[in-house]
C-alpha atoms as a PDB file:
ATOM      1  CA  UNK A   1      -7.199  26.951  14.292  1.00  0.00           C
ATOM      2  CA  UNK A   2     -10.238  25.694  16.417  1.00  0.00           C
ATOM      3  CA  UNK A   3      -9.906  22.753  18.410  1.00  0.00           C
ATOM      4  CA  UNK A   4     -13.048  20.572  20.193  1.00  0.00           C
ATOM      5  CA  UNK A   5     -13.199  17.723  22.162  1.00  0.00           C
ATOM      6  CA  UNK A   6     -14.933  14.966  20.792  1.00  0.00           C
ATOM      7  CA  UNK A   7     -18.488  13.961  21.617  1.00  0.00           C
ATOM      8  CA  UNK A   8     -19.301  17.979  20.494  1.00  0.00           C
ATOM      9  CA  UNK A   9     -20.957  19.767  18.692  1.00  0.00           C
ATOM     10  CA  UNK A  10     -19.641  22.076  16.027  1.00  0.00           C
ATOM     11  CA  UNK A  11     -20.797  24.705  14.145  1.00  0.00           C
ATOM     12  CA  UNK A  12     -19.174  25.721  10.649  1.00  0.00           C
ATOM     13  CA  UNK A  13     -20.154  29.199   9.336  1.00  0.00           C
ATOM     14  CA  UNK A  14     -20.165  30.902   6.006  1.00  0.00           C
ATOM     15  CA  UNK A  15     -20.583  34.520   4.695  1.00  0.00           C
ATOM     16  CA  UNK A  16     -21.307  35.025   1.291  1.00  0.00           C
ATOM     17  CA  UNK A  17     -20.894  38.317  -0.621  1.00  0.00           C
ATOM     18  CA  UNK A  18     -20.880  39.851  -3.755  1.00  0.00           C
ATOM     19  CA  UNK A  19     -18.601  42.481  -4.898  1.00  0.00           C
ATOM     20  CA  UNK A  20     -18.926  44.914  -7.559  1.00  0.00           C
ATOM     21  CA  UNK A  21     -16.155  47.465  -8.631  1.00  0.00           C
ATOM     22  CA  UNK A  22     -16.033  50.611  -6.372  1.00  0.00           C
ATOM     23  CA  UNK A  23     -19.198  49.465  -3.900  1.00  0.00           C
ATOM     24  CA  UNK A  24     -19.512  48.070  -1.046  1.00  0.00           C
ATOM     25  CA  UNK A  25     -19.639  44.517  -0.488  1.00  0.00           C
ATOM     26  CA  UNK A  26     -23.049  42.912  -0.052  1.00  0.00           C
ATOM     27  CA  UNK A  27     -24.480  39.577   1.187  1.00  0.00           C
ATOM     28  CA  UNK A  28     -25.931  37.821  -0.908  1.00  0.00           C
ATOM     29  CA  UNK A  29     -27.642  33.568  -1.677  1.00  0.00           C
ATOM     30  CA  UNK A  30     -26.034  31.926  -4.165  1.00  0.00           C
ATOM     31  CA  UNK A  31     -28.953  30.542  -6.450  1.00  0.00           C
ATOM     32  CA  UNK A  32     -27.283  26.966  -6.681  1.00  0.00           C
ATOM     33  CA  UNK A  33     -26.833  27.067  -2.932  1.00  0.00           C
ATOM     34  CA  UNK A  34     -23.769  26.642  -0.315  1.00  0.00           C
ATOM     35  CA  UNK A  35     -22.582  22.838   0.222  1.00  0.00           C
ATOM     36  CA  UNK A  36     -20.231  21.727   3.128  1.00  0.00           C
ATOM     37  CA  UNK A  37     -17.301  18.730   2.507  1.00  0.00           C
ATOM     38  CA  UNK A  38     -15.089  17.644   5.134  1.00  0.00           C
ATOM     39  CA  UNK A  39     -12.083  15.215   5.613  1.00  0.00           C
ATOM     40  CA  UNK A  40     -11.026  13.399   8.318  1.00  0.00           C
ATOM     41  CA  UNK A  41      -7.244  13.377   9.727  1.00  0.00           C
ATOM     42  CA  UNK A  42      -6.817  10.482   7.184  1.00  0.00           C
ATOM     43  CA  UNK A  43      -7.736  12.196   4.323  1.00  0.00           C
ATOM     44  CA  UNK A  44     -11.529  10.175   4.340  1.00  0.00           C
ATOM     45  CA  UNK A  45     -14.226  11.875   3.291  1.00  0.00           C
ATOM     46  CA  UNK A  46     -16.587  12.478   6.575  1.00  0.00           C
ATOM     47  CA  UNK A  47     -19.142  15.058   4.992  1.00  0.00           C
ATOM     48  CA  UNK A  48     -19.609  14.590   1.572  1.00  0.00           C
ATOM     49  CA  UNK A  49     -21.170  18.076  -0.255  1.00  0.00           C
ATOM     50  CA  UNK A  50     -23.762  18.317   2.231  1.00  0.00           C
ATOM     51  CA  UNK A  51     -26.416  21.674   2.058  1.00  0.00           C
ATOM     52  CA  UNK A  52     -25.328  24.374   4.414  1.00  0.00           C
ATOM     53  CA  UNK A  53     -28.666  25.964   6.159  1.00  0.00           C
ATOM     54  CA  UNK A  54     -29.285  29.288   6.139  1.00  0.00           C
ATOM     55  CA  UNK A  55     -29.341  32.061   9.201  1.00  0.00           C
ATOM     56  CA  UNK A  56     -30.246  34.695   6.949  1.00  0.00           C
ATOM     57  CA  UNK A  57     -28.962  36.249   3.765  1.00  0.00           C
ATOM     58  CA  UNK A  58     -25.978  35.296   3.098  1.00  0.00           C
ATOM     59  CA  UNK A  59     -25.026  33.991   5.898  1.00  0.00           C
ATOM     60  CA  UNK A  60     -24.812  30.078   6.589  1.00  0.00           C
ATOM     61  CA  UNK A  61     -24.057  27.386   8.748  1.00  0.00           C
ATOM     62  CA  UNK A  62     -23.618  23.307   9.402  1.00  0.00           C
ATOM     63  CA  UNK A  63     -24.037  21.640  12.798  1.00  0.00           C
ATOM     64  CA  UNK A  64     -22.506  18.356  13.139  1.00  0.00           C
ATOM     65  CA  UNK A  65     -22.201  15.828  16.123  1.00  0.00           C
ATOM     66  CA  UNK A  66     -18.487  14.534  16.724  1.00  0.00           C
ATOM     67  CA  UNK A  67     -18.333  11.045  18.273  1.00  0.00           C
ATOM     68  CA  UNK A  68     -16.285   9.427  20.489  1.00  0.00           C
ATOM     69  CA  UNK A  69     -14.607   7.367  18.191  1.00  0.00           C
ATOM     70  CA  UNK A  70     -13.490   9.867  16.067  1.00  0.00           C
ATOM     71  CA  UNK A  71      -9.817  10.310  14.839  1.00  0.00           C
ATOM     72  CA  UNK A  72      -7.998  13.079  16.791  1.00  0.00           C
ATOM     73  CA  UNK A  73      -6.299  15.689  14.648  1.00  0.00           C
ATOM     74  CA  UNK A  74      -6.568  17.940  12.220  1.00  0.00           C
ATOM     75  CA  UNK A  75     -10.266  18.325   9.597  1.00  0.00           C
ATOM     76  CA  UNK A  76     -10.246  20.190   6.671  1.00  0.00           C
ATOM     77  CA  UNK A  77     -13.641  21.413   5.705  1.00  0.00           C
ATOM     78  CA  UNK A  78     -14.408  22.756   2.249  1.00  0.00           C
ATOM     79  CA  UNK A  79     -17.377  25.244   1.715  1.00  0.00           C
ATOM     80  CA  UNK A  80     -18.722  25.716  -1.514  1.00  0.00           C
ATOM     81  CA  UNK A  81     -20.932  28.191  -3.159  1.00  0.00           C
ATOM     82  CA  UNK A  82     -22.681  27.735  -6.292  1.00  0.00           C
ATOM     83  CA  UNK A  83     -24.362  30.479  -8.278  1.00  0.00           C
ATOM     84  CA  UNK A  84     -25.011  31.485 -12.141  1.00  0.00           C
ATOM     85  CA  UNK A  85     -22.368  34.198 -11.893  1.00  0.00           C
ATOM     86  CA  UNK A  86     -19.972  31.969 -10.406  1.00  0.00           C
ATOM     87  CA  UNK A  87     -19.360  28.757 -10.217  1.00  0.00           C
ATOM     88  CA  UNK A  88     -17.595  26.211  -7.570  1.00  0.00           C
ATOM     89  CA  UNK A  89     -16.503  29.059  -5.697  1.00  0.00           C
ATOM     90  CA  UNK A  90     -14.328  27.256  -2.803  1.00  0.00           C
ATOM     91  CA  UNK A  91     -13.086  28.698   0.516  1.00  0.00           C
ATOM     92  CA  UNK A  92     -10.633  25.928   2.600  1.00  0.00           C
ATOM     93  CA  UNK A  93     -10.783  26.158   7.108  1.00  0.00           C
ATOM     94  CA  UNK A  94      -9.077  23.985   9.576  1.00  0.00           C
ATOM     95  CA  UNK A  95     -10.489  22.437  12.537  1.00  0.00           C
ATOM     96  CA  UNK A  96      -9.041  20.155  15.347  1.00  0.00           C
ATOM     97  CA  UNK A  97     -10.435  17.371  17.628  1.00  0.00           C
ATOM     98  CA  UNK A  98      -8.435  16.774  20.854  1.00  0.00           C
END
């Protein structure tokens, strides 16, 4: 698990890719987009579904500002990819302010 100090910036990446049966994976842009939650220590909402931005294809990220009042401990971030083929795909990451 990451940990940052507070007061810094962070930086929450996502890959995307689509696999078929017996290829090679490939990246690819969900057509509904890629959205970003994340919870607090306390289990409050901090980032509610926001857009991830994109580097290139499929490959995005979130930057976010930490503050000094911020609770110490342990985030859970959600990313979420949304696309005709699938839907509400979900993939869970840990971070930690100390």
């Amino acid at each position: 698990m990451k940990e940052f100090d507070r007061e810094t910036a962070i930086r929450i990446t996502a890959m995307i890719q689509s696999y078929a049966v017996f290829s090679a994976p490939v990246l690819k842009d969900p057509a509904g987009g890629v959205f970003l939650s994340v919870w607090d220590p306390a289990d409050v909402l901090y980032i509610d579904n926001k857009p991830m931005s994109v580097f290139s294809t499929g490959k995005y990220f979130y930057d976010f500002q930490t503050e000094a009042t911020d609770i110490l401990g342990i985030y859970r971030a959600e990313i979420t990819a949304v696309d005709v083929t699938f839907d509400g795909v979900k993939r869970e990451l840990l971070f930690q302010l100390i």
